[in-house]
Protein backbone atom coordinates (compact mmCIF):
# COMPACT_ATOMS: atom_id res chain seq x y z
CA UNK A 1 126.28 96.14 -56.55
CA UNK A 2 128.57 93.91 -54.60
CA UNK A 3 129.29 94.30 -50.77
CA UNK A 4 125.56 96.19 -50.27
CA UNK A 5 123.33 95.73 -47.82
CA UNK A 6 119.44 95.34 -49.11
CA UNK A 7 116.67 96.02 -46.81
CA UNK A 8 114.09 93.05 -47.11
CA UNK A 9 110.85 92.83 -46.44
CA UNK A 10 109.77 89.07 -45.57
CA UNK A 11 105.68 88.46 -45.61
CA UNK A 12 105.59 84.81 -44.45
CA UNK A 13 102.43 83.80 -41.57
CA UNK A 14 104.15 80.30 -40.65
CA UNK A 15 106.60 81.35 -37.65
CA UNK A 16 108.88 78.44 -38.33
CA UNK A 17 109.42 80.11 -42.17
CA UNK A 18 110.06 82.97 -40.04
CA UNK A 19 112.80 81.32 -38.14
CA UNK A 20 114.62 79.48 -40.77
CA UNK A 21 114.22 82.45 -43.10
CA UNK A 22 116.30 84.63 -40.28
CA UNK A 23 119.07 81.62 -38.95
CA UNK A 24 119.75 81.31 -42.69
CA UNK A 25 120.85 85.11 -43.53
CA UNK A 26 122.54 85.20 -39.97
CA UNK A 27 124.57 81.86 -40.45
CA UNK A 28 125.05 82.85 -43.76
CA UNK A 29 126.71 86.48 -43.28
CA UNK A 30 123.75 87.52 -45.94
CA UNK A 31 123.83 91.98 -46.06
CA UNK A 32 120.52 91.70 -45.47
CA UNK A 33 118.56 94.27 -42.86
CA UNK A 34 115.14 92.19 -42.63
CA UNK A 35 111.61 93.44 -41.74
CA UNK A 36 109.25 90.90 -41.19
CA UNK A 37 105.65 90.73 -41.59
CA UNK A 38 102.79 88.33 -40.44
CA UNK A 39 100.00 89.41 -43.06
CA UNK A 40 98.86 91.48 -45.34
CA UNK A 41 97.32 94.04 -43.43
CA UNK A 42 101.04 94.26 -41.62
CA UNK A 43 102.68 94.44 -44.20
CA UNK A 44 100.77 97.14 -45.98
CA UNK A 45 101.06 99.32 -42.71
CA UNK A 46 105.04 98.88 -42.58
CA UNK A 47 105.17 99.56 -46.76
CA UNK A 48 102.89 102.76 -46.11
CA UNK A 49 105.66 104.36 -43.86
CA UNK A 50 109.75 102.68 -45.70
CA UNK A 51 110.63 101.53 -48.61
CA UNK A 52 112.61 98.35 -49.63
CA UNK A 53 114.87 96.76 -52.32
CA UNK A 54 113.04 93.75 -52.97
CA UNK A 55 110.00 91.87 -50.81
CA UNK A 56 109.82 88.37 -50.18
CA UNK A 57 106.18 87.34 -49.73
CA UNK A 58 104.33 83.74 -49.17
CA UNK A 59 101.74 82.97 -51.23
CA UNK A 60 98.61 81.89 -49.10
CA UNK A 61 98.81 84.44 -46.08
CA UNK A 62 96.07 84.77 -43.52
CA UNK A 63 94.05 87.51 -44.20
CA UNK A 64 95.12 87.50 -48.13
CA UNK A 65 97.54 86.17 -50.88
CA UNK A 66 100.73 87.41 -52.54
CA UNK A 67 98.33 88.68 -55.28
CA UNK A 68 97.30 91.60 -52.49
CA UNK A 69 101.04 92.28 -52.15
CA UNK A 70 101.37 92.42 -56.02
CA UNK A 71 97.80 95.14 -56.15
CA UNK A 72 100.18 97.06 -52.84
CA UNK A 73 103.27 97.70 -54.59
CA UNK A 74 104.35 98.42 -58.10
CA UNK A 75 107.91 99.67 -58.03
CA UNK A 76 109.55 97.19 -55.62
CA UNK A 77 111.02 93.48 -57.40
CA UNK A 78 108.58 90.68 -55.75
CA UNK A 79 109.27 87.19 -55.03
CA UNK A 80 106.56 85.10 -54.56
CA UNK A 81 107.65 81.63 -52.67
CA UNK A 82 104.86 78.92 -52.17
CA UNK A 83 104.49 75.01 -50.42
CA UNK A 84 102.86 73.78 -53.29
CA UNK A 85 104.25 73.67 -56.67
CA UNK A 86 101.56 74.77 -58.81
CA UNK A 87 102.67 76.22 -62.43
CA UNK A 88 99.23 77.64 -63.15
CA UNK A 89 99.78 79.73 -60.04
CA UNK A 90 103.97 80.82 -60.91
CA UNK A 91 102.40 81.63 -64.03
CA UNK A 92 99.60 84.09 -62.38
CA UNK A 93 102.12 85.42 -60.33
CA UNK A 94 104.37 86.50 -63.11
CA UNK A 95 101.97 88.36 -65.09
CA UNK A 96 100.81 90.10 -62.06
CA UNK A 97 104.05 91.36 -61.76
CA UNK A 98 106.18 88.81 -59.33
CA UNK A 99 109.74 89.05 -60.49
CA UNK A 100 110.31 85.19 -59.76
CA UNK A 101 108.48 82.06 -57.76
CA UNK A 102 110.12 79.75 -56.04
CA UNK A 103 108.82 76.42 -54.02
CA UNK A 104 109.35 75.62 -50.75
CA UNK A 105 110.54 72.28 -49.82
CA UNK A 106 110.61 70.25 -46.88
CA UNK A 107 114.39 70.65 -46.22
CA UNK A 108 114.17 74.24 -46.90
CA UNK A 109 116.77 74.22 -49.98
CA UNK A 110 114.91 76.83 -51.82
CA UNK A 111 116.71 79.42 -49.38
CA UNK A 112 119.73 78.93 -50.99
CA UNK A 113 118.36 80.23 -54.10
CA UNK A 114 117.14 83.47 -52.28
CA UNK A 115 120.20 85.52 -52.45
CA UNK A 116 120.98 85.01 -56.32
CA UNK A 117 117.35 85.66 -56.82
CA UNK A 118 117.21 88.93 -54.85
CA UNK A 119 120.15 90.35 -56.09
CA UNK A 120 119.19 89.19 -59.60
CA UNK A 121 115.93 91.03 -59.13
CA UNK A 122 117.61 94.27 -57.54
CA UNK A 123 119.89 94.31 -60.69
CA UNK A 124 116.70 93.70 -63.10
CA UNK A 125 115.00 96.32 -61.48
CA UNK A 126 118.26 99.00 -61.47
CA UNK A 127 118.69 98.47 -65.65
CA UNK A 128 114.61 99.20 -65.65
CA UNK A 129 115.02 102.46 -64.04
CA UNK A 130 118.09 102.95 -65.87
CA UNK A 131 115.94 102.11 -69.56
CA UNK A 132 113.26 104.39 -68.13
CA UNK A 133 115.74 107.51 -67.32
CA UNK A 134 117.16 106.91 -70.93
CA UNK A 135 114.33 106.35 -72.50
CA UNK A 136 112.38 109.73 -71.27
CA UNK A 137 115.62 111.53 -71.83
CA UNK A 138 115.83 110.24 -75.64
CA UNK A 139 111.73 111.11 -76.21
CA UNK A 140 111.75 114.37 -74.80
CA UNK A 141 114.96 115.81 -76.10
CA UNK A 142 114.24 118.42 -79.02
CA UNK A 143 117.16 116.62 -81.11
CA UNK A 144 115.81 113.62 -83.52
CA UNK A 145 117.21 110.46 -82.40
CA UNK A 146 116.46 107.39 -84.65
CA UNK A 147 118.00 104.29 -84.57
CA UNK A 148 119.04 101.97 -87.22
CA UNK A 149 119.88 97.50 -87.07
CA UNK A 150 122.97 96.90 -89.12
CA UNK A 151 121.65 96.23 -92.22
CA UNK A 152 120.45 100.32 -92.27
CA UNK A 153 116.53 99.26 -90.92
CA UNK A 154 115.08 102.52 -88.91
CA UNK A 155 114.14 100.31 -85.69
CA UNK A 156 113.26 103.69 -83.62
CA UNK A 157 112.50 107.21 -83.77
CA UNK A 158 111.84 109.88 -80.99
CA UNK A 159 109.17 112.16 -81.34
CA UNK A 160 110.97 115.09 -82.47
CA UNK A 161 112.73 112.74 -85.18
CA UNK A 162 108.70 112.66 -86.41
CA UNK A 163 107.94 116.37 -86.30
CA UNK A 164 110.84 117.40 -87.92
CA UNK A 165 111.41 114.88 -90.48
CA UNK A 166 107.39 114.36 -90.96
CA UNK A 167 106.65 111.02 -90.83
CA UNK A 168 104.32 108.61 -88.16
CA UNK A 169 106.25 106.55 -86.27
CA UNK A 170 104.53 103.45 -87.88
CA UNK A 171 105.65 104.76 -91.63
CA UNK A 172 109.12 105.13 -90.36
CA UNK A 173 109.64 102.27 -88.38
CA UNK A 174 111.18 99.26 -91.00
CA UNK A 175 112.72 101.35 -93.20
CA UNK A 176 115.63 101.80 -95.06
CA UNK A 177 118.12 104.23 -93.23
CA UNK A 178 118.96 105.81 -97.00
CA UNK A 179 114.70 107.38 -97.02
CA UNK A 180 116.47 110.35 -94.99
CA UNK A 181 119.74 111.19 -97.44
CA UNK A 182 118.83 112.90 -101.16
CA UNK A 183 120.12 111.13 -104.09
CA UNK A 184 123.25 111.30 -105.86
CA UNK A 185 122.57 113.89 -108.24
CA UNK A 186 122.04 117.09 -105.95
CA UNK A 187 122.32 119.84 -107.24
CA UNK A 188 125.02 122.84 -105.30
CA UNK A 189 122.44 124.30 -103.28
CA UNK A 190 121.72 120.56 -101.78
CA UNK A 191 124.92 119.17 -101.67
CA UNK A 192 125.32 116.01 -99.34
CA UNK A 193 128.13 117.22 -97.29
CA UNK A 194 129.43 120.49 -96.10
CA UNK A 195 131.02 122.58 -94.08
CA UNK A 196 129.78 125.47 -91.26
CA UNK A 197 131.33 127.64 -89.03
CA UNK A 198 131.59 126.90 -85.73
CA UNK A 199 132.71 129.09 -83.06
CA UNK A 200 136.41 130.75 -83.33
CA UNK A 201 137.81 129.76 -86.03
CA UNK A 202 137.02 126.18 -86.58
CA UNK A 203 134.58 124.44 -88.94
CA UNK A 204 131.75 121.49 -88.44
CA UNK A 205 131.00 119.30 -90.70
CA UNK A 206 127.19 119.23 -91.38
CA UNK A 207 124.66 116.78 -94.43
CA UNK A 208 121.59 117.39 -96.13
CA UNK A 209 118.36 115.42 -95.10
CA UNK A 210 115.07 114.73 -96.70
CA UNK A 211 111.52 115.21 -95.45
CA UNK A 212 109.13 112.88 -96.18
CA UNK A 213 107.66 115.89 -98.42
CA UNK A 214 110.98 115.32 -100.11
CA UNK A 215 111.99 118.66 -98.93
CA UNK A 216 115.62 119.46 -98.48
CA UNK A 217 117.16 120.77 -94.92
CA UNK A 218 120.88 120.73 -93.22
CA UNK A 219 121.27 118.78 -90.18
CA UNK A 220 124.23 118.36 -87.58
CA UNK A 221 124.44 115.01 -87.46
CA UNK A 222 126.03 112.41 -85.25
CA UNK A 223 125.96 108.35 -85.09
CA UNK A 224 127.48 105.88 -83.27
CA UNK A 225 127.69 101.96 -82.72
CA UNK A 226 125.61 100.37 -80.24
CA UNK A 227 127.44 97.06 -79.33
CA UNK A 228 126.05 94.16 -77.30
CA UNK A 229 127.24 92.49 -73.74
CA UNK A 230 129.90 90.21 -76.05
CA UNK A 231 131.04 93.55 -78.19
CA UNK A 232 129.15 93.02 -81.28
CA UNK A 233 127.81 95.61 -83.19
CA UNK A 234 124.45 95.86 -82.92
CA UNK A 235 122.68 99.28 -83.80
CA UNK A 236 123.69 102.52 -85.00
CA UNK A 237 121.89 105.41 -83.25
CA UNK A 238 121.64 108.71 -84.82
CA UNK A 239 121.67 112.07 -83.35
CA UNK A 240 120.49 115.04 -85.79
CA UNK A 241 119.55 118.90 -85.24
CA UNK A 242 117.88 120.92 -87.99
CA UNK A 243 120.13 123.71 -88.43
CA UNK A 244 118.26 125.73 -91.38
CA UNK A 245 117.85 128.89 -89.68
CA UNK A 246 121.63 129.36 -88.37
CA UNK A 247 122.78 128.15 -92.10
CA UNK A 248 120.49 130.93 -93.66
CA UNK A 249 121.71 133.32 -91.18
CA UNK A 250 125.61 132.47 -91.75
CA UNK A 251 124.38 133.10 -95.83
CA UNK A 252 123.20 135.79 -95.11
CA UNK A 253 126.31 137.02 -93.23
CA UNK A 254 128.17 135.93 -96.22
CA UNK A 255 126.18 138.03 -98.54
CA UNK A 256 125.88 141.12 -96.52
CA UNK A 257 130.05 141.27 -95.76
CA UNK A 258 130.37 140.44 -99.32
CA UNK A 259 128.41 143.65 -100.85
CA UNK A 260 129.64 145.84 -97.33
CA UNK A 261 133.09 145.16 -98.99
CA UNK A 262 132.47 145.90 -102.41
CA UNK A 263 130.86 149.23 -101.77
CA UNK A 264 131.65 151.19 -98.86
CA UNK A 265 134.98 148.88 -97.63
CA UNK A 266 133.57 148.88 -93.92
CA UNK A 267 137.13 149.32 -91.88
CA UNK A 268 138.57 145.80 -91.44
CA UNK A 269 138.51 145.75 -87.27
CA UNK A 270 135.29 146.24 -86.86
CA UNK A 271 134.26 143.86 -89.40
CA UNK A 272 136.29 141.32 -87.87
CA UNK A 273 134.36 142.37 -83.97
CA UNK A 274 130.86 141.52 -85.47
CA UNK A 275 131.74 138.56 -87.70
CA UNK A 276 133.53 137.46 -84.34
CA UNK A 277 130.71 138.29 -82.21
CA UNK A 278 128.12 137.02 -84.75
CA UNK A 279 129.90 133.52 -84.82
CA UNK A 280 129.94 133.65 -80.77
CA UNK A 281 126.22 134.09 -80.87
CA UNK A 282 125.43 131.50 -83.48
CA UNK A 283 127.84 128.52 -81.57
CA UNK A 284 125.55 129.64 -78.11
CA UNK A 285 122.59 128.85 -80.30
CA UNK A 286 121.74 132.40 -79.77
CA UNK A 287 119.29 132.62 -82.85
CA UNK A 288 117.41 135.59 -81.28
CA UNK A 289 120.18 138.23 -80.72
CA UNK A 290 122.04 136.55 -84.09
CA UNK A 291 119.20 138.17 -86.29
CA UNK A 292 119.01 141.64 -84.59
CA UNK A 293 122.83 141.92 -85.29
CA UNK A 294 122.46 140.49 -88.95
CA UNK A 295 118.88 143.32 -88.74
CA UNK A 296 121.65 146.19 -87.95
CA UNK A 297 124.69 144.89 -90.32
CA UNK A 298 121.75 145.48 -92.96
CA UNK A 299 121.05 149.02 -91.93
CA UNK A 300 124.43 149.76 -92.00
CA UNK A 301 125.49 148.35 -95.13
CA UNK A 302 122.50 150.39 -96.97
CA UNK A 303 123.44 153.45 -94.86
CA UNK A 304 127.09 153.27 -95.80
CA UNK A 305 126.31 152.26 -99.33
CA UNK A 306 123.38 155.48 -99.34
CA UNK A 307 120.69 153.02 -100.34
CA UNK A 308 118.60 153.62 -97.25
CA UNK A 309 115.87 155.98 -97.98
CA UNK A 310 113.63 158.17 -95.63
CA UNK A 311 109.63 158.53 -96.25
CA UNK A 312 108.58 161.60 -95.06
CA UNK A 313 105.51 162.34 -93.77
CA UNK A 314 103.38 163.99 -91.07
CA UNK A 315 102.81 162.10 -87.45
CA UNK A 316 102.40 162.73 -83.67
CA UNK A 317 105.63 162.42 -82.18
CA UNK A 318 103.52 161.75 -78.39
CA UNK A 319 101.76 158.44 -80.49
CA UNK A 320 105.72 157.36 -81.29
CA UNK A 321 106.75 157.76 -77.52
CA UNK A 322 103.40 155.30 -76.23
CA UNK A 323 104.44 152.63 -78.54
CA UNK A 324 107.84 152.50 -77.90
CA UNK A 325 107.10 152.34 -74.36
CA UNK A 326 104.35 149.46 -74.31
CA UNK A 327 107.55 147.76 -76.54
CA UNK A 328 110.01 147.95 -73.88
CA UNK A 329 107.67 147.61 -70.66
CA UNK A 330 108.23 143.76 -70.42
CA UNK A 331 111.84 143.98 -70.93
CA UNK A 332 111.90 146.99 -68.03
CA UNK A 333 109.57 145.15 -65.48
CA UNK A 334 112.66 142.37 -65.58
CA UNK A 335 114.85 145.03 -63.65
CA UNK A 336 112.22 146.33 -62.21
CA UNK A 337 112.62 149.58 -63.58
CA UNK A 338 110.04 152.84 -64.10
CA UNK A 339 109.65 154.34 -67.35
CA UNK A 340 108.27 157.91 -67.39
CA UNK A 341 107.75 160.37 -70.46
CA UNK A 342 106.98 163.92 -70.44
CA UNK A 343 105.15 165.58 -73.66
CA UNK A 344 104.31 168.80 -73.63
CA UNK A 345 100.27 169.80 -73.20
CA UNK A 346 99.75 170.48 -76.69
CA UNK A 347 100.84 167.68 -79.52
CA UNK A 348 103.75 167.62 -81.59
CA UNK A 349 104.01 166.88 -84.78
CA UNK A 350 107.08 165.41 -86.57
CA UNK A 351 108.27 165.74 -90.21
CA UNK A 352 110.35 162.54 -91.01
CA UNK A 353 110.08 158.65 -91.31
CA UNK A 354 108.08 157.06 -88.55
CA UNK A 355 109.76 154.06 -88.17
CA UNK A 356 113.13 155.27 -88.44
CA UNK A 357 112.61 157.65 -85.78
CA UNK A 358 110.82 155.32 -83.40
CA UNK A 359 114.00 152.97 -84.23
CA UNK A 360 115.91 156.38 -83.12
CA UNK A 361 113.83 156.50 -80.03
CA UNK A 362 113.60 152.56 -79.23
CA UNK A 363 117.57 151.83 -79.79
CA UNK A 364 118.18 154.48 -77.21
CA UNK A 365 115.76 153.69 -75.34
CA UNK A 366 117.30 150.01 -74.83
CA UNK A 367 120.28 151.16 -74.56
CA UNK A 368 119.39 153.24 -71.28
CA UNK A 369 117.71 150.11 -69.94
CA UNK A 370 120.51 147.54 -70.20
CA UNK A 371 123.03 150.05 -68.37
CA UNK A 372 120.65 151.43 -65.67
CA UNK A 373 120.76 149.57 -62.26
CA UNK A 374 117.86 147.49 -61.24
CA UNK A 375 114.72 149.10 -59.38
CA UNK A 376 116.33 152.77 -60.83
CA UNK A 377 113.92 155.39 -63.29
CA UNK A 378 114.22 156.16 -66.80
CA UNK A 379 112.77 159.21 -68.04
CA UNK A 380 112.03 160.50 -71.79
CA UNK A 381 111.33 164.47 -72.42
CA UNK A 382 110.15 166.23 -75.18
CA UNK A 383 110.57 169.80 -75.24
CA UNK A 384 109.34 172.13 -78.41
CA UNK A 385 112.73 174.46 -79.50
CA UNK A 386 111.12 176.16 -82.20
CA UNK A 387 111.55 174.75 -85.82
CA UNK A 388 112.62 171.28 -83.99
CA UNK A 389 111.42 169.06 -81.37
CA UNK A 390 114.54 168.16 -78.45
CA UNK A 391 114.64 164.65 -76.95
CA UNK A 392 116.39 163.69 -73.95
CA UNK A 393 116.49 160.23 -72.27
CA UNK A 394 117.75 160.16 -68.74
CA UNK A 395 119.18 157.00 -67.07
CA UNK A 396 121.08 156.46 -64.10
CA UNK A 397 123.85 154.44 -65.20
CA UNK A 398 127.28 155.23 -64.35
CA UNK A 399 128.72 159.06 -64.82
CA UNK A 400 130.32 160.27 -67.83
CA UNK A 401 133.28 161.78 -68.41
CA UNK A 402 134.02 164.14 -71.29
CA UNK A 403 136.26 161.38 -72.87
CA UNK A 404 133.70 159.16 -72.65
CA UNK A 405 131.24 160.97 -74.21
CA UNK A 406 133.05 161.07 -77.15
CA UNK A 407 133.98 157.51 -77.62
CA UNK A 408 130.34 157.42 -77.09
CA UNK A 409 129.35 159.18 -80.21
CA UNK A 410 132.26 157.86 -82.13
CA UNK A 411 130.88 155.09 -83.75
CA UNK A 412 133.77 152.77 -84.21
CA UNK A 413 134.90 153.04 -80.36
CA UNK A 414 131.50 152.27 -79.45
CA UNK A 415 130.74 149.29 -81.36
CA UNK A 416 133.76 147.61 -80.02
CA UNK A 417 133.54 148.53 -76.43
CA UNK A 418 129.78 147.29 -76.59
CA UNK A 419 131.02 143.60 -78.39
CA UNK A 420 133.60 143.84 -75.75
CA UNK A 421 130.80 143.94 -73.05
CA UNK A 422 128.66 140.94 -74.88
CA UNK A 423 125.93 143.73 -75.63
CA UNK A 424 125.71 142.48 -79.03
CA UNK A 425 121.72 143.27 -79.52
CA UNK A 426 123.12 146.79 -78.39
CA UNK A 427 126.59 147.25 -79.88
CA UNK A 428 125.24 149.04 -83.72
CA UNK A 429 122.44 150.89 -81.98
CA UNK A 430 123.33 153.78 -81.49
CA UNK A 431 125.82 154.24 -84.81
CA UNK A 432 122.51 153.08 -86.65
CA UNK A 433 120.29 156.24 -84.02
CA UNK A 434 123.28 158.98 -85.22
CA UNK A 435 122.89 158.09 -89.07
CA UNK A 436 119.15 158.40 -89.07
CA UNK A 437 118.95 161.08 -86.48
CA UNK A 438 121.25 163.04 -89.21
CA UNK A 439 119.84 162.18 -91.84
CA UNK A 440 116.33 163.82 -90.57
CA UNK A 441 118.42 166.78 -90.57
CA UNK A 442 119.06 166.42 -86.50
CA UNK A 443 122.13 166.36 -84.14
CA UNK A 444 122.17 163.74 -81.32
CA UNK A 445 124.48 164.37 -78.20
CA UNK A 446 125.40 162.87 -74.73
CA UNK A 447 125.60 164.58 -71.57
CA UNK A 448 126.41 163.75 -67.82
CA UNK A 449 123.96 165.85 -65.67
CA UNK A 450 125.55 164.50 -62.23
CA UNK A 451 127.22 162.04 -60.72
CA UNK A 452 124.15 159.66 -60.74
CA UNK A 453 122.07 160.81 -63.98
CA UNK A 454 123.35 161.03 -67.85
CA UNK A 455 121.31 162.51 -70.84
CA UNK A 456 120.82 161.24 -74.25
CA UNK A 457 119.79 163.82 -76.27
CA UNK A 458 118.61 164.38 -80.29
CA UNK A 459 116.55 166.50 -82.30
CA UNK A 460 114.17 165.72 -84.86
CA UNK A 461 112.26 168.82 -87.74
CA UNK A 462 108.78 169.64 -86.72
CA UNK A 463 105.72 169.78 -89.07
CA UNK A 464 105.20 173.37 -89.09
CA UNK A 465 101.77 172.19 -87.68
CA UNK A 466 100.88 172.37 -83.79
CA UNK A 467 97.61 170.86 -82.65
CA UNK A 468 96.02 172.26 -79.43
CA UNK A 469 95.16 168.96 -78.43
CA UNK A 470 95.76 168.36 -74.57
CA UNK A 471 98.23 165.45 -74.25
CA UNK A 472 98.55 163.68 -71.05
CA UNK A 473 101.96 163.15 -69.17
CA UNK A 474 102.31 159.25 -69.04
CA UNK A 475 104.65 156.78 -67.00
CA UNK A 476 104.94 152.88 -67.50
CA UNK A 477 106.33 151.35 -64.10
CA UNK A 478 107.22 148.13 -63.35
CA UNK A 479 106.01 147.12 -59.78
């Protein structure tokens, strides 16, 4: 903080203060740039329109005290210099807020002490802001942060160290650093230390905690040494993140590959594309989009392994369409994009499972979302072609080309061109739409209309059973 210039604001009434105050920082080549001010009532007018590093204020002023300037301003150092030596007063002064007193004396030696006093107060003042900064930062981050004196004492905890960990801040505080770490007789599931994959191909090193509840979790944990102004160690802070959910997601990777391998051998490449593209998402901290592409691993798997079952049964195919649209409205009004559907005047019913078709109708649904250009129309018709209801979804996303659209429909290709593309949430929808689409006994299709509109198209058994009931053409629109 060397070689600054402060701006000071001197409150002294006595014009002869005034003088000596100035001739001193001028003779003295002081980096001061001084204000001065007569009284309170000045000197609350010049504070109500700049700002200063530190204020230098006499106690008895005309219309006031230094105990006014103290009630004025409560984020600017104070000094509070005085004629008569009274310790009651200094005393007053410094639980009001004064940063220092000093006396005046007849040969005016207390000015000497003004510069190491204002920069000493400048400097107190800097670290204060500095504690404050760190000190919100620490109490609002999500991570628990608790710190520990070298014999292993807990002297501090942030609030999210208490709501994940359980405890008041008063039970914590005092002791022992050991309450978090389960004992030496764990059993595998709760072992002390191990190991979890990070992103790529390298591993972290992770520990098991304990609740106050005595409940088990993993944490990411790092500590380090907190030394004093000599070097000494000090404190150890600690840094932990709960990591339960991305541990019982990488499980239940593990799990799922495991069986996927035993069974059905899924081909090794694209394997390797979602157990790359999984990790990605996990290391991002992308919990959200992690579980959809575990959600669709699963589906595959059972299709694959021919464990995933249909429930047939009889439902209105224009009750499907609504919901999947009040689904994806919110995630359309983001692009600002207008959803339409088109049902025919009478209603339709459907042979097949409910949700598995709406999963049909909401993966490609999605899909024509995330590739259609902002403020552009996505439509949805159903047509009745005898034994079998038609579906086509029109986008307007870029034109395909008859090579295209069979990469498209060919599973494999498409996976890894949408992994490629960081549509993970995306990338198994459509293998997963084919399957059950075929399994209802239906065909599903892509086909370029133009050079601005493409077609997703499948086909799902009817009832038997139509219902003159009048059902109204619908459109969601995000405005």
């Amino acid at each position: 903080m060397e070689n600054i210039r402060y701006k000071i604001l001197l409150i002294e009434d006595n014009e002869l203060d005034q003088k000596a105050f100035k001739r001193f920082v001028d003779n003295s080549d002081i980096p001061y740039d001084c204000t001065i001010a007569s009284s309170v009532s000045e000197a609350n007018s010049i504070l109500n329109s700049d700002q200063f590093d530190a204020i230098i204020s006499d106690h008895s002023l005309g219309d006031g005290t230094a105990f006014d300037i103290l009630d004025l301003v409560k984020d600017t150092p104070i000094i509070v210099v005085t004629g008569a030596g009274d310790e009651e007063t200094a005393v007053k002064a410094w639980k009001a807020g004064a940063y220092d007193y000093l006396i005046k004396d007849l040969d005016l030696n207390y000015l000497k002490a003004i510069p190491i006093t204002v920069e000493n107060a400048i400097r107190h003042r800097f670290v204060e802001k500095k504690l404050q900064l760190l000190s919100g930062a620490v109490m609002s981050t999500d991570d628990s942060v608790y710190i520990t004196d070298m014999e292993s004492r807990i002297i501090f905890v942030n609030k999210a160290f208490c709501e994940t960990y359980g405890y008041k801040e008063e039970e914590i505080v005092g002791q022992s650093g050991s309450i978090l770490w389960i004992g030496k007789n764990q059993s595998e599931s709760t072992r002390s230390v191990f190991q979890t994959q990070g992103a790529g191909s390298t591993c972290e090193v992770g520990f098991y905690h304990k609740r106050k509840d005595d409940s088990i979790f993993p944490v990411s944990l790092s500590r380090s040494t907190i030394r004093d102004t000599r070097g000494r160690d000090v404190a150890i802070v600690g840094v932990a993140r709960d990591i339960s959910e991305r541990i019982l997601i990488e499980d239940e990777f593990k799990t799922t590959t495991l069986k996927l391998k035993k069974r059905n051998q899924l081909k090794n490449e694209i394997a390797i594309t979602v157990t790359e593209a999984l990790l990605r998402l996990l290391a991002d901290g992308n919990i959200d989009r992690s579980k959809k592409v575990i959600s669709d691993y699963l589906d595959i798997s059972k299709i694959e392994a021919g464990k995933l079952e249909i429930e047939r049964k009889t439902f209105s195919f224009a009750t499907v369409v609504s919901q999947i649209f009040e689904t994806l409205l919110p995630i359309a009004e983001q692009k600002n994009i207008q959803l339409k559907y088109f049902i025919p005047e009478y209603a339709l019913d459907v042979n097949g499972d409910h949700d598995r078709i709406a999963q049909v109708l909401l993966n490609l649904v999605s899909r024509a979302i995330e590739i259609s250009p902002a403020n552009g129309h996505i439509t949805v018709r159903v047509r009745d072609v005898g034994g079998e209801i038609a579906v086509e979804i029109q986008d307007e996303g870029a034109p395909l080309e008859r090579d295209q659209i069979h990469s498209i429909v060919n599973r494999h290709d498409w996976i890894k061109e949408q992994f490629r593309a960081g549509r993970e949430d995306l990338a198994l929808g459509l293998w997963i739409a084919k399957e059950l689409v075929e399994m209802h006994g239906g065909r599903i299709w892509a086909e370029s209309l133009d050079s601005e509109r493409n077609n997703f198209c499948f086909t799902v058994p009817k009832s038997g059973v139509r219902k003159e009931v009048p059902v109204e053409v619908a459109s969601a629109s995000a405005s």
